[in-house]
PDB file of N, CA and C in Angstrom:
ATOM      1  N   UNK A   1     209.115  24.052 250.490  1.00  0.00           N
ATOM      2  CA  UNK A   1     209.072  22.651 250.104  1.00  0.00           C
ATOM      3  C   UNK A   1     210.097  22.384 249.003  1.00  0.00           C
ATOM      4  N   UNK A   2     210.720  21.278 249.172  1.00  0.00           N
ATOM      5  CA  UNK A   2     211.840  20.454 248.102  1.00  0.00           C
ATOM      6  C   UNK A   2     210.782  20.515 246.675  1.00  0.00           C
ATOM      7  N   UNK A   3     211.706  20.256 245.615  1.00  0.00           N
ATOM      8  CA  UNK A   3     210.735  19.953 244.111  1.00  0.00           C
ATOM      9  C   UNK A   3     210.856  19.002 244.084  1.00  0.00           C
ATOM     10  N   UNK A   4     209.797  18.210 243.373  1.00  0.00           N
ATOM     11  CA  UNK A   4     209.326  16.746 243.577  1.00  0.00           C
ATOM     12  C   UNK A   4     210.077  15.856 242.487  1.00  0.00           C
ATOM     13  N   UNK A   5     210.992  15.054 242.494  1.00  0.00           N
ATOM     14  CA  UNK A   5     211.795  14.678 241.299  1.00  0.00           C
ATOM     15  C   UNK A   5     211.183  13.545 240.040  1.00  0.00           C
ATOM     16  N   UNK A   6     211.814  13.534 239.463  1.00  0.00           N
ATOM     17  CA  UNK A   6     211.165  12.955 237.882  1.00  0.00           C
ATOM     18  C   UNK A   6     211.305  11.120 238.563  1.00  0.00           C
ATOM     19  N   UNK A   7     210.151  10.615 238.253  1.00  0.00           N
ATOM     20  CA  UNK A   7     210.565   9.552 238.319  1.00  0.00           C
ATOM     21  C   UNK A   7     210.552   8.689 237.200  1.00  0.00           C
ATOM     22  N   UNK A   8     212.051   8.349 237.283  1.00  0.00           N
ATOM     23  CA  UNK A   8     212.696   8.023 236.174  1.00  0.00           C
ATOM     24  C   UNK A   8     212.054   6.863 235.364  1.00  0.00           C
ATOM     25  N   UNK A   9     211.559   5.645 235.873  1.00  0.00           N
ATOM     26  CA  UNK A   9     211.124   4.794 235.050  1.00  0.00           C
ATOM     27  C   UNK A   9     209.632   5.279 234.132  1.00  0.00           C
ATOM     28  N   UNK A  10     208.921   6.524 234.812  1.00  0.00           N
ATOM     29  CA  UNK A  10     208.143   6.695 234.004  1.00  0.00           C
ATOM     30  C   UNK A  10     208.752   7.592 233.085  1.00  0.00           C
ATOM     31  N   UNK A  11     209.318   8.296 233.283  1.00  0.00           N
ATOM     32  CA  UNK A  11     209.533   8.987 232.125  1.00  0.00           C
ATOM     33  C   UNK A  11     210.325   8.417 231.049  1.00  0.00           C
ATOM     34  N   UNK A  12     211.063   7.286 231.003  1.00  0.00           N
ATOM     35  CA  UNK A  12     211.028   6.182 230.119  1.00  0.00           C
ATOM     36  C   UNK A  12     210.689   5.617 229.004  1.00  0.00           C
ATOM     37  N   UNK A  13     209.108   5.220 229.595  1.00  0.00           N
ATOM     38  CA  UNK A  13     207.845   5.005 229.469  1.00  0.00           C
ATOM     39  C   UNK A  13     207.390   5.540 228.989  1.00  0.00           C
ATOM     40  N   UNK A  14     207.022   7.438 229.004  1.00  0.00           N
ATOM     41  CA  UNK A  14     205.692   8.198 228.694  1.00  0.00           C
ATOM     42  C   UNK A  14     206.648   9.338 228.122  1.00  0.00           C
ATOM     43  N   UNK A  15     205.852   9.922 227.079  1.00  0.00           N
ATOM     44  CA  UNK A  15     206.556  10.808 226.418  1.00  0.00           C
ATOM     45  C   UNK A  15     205.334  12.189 225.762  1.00  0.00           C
ATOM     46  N   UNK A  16     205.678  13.224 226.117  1.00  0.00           N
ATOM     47  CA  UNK A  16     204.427  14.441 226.305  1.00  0.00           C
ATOM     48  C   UNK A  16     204.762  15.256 224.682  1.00  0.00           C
ATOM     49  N   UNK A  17     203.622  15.176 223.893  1.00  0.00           N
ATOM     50  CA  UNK A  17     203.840  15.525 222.660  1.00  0.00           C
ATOM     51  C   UNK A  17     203.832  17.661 222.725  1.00  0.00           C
ATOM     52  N   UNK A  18     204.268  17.979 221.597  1.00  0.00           N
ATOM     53  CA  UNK A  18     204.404  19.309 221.562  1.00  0.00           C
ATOM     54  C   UNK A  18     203.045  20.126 222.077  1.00  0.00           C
ATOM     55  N   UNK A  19     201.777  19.790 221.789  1.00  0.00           N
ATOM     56  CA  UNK A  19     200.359  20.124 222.569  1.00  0.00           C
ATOM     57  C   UNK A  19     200.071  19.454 223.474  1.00  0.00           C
ATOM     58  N   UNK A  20     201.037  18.745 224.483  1.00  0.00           N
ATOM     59  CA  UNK A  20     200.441  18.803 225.698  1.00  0.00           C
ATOM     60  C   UNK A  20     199.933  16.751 226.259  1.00  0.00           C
ATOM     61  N   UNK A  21     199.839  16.440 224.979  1.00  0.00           N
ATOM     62  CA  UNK A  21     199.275  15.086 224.962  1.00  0.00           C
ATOM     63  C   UNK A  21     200.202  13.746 225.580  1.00  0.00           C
ATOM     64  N   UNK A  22     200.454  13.106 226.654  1.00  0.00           N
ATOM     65  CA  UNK A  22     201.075  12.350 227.425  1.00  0.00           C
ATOM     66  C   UNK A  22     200.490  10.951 226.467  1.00  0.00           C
ATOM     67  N   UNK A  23     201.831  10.255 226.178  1.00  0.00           N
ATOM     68  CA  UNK A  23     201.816   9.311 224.819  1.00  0.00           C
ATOM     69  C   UNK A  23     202.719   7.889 225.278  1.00  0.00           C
ATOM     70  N   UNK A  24     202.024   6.664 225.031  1.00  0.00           N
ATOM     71  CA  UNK A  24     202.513   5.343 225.462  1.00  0.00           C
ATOM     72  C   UNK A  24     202.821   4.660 224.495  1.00  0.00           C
ATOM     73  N   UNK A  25     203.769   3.528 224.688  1.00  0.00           N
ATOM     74  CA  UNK A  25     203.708   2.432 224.071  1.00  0.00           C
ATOM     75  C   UNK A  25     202.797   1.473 224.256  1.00  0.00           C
ATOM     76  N   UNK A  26     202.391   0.673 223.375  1.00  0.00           N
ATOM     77  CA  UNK A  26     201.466   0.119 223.530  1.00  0.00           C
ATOM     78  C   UNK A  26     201.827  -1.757 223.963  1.00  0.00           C
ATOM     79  N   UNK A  27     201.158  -2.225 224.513  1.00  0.00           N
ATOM     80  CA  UNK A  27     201.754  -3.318 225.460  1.00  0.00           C
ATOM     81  C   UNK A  27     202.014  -4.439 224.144  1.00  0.00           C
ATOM     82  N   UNK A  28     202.612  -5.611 224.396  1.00  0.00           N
ATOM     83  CA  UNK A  28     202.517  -7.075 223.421  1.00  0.00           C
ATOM     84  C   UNK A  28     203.923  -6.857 222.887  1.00  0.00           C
ATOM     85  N   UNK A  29     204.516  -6.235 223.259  1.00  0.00           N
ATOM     86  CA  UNK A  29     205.863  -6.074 221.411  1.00  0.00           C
ATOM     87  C   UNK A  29     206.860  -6.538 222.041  1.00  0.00           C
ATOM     88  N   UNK A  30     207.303  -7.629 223.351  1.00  0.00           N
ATOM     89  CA  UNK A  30     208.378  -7.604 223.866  1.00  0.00           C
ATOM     90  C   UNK A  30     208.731  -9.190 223.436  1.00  0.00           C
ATOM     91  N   UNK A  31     207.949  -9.904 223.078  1.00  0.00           N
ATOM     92  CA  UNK A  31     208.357 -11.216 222.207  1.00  0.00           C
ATOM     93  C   UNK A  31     206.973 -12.230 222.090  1.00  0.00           C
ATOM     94  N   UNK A  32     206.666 -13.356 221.419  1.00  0.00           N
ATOM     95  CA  UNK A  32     205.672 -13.963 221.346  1.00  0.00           C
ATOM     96  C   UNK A  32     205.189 -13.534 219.865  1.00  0.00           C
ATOM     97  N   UNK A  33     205.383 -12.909 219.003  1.00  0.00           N
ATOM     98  CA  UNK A  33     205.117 -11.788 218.174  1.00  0.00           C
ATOM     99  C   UNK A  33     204.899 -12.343 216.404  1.00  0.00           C
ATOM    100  N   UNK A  34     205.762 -13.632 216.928  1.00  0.00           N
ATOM    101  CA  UNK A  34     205.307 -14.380 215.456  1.00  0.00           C
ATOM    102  C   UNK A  34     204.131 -15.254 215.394  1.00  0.00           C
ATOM    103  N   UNK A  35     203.580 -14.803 216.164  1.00  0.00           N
ATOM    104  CA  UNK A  35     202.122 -15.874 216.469  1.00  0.00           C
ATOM    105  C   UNK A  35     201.529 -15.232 215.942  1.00  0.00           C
ATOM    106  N   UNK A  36     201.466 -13.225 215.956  1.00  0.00           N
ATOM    107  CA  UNK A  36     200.305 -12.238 215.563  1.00  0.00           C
ATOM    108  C   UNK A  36     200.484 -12.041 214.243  1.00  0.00           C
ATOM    109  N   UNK A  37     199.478 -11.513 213.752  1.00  0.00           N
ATOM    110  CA  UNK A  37     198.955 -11.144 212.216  1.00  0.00           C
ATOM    111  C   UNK A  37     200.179 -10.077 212.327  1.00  0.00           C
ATOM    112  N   UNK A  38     200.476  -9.607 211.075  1.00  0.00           N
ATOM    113  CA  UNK A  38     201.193  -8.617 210.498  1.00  0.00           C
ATOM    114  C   UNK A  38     200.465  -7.196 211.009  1.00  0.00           C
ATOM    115  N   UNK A  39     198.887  -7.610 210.465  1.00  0.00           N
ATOM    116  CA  UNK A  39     197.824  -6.056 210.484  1.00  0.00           C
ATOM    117  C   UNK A  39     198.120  -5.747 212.442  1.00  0.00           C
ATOM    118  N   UNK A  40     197.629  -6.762 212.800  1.00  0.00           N
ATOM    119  CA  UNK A  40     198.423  -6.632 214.697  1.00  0.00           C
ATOM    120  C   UNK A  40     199.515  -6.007 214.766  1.00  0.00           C
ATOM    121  N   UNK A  41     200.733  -6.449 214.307  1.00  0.00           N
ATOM    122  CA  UNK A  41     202.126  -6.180 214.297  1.00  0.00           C
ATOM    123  C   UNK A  41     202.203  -4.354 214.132  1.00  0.00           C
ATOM    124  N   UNK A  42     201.737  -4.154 213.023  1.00  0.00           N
ATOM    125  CA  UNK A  42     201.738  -3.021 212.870  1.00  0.00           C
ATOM    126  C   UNK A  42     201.344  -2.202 213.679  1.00  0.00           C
ATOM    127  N   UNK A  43     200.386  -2.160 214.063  1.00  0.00           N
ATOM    128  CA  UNK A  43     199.187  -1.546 215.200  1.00  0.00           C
ATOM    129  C   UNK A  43     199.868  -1.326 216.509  1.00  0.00           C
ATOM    130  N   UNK A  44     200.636  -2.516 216.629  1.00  0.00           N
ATOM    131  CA  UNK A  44     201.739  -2.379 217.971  1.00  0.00           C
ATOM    132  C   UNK A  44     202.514  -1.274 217.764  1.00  0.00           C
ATOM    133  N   UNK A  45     203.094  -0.653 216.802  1.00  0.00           N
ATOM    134  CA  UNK A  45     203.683   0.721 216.424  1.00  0.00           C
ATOM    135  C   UNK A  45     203.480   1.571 216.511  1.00  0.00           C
ATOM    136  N   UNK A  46     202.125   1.533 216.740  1.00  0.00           N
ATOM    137  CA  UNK A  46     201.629   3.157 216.830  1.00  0.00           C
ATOM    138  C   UNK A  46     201.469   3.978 218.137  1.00  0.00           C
ATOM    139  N   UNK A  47     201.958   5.053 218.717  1.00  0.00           N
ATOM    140  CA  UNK A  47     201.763   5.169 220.034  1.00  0.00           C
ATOM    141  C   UNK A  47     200.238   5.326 220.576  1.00  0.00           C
ATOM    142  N   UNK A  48     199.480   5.572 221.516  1.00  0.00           N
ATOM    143  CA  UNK A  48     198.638   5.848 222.538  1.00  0.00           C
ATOM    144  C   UNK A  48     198.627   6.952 223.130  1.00  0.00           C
ATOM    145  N   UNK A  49     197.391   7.204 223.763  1.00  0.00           N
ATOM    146  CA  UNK A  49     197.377   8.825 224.433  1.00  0.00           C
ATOM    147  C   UNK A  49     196.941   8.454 225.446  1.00  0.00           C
ATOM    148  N   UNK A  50     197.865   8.450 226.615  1.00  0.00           N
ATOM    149  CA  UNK A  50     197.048   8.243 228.351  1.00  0.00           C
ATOM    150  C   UNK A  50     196.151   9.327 228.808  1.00  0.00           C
ATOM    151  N   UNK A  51     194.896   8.819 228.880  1.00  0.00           N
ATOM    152  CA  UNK A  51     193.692   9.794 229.332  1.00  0.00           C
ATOM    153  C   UNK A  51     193.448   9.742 230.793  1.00  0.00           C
ATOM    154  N   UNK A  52     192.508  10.167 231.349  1.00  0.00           N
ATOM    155  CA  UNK A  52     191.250  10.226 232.130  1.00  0.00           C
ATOM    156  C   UNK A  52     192.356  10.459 233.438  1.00  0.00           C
ATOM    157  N   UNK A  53     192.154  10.024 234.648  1.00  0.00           N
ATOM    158  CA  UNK A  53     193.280   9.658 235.610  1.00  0.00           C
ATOM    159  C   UNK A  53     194.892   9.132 235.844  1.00  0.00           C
ATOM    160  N   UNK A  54     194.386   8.298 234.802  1.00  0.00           N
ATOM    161  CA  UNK A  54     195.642   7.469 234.494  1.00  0.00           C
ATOM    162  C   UNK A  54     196.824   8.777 233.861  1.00  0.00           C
ATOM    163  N   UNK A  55     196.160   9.768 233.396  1.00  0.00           N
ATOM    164  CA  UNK A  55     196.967  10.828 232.755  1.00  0.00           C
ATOM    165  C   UNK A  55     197.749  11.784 233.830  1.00  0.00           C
ATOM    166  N   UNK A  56     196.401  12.350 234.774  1.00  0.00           N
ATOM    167  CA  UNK A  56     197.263  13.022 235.879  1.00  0.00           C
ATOM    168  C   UNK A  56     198.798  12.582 236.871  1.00  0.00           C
ATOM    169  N   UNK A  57     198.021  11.395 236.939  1.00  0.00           N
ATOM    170  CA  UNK A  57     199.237  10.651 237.610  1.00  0.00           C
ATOM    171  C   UNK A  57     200.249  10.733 237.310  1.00  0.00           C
ATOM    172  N   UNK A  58     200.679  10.118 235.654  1.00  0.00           N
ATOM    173  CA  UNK A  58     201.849  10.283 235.035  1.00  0.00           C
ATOM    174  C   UNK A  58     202.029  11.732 235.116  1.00  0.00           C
ATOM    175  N   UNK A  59     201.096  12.968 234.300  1.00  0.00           N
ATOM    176  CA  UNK A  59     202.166  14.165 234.247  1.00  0.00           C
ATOM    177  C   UNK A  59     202.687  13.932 235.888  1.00  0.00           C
ATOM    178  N   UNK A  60     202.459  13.757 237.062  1.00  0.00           N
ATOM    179  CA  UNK A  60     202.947  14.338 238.421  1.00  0.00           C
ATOM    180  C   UNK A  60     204.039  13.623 238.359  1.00  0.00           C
ATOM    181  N   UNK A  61     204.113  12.583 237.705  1.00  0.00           N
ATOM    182  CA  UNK A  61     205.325  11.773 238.160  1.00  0.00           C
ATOM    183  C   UNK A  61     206.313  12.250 237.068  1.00  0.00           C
ATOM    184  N   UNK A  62     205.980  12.672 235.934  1.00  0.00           N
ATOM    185  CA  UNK A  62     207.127  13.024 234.904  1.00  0.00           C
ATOM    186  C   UNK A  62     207.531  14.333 234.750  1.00  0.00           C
ATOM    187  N   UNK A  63     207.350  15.297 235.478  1.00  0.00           N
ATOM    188  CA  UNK A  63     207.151  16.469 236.000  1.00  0.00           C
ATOM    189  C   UNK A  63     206.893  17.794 235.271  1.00  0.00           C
ATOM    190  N   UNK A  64     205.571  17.597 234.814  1.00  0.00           N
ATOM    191  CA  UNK A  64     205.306  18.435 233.735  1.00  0.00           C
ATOM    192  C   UNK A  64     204.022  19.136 234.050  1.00  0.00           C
TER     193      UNK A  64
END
């Protein structure tokens, strides 16, 4: 069998920390942004950890 290739827009997207942990941006930050609180604003900065299913998927697609 061929190896299954990276697909590119997720890996983009998702980024796999040194232990293993598959890590997102978090949605809202692409404009509209002066409407939200600052304490919001901030919070948008911080990355995410894709769990449960939603996790397998990505590692298969980012090829890890």
């Amino acid at each position: 069998m061929p190896k299954m290739k990276t697909h590119r827009g997720a890996a983009k997207r998702f980024r796999t920390t040194g232990s293993g942990k598959i890590m997102r941006k978090r949605e809202g930050t692409s404009h509209l942004r002066r409407r939200q609180s600052k304490s919001n604003k901030r919070r948008l900065n911080i990355p995410v950890e894709v769990t449960g299913a939603n996790a397998q998927k990505v590692r298969q697609l980012i090829g890890d």
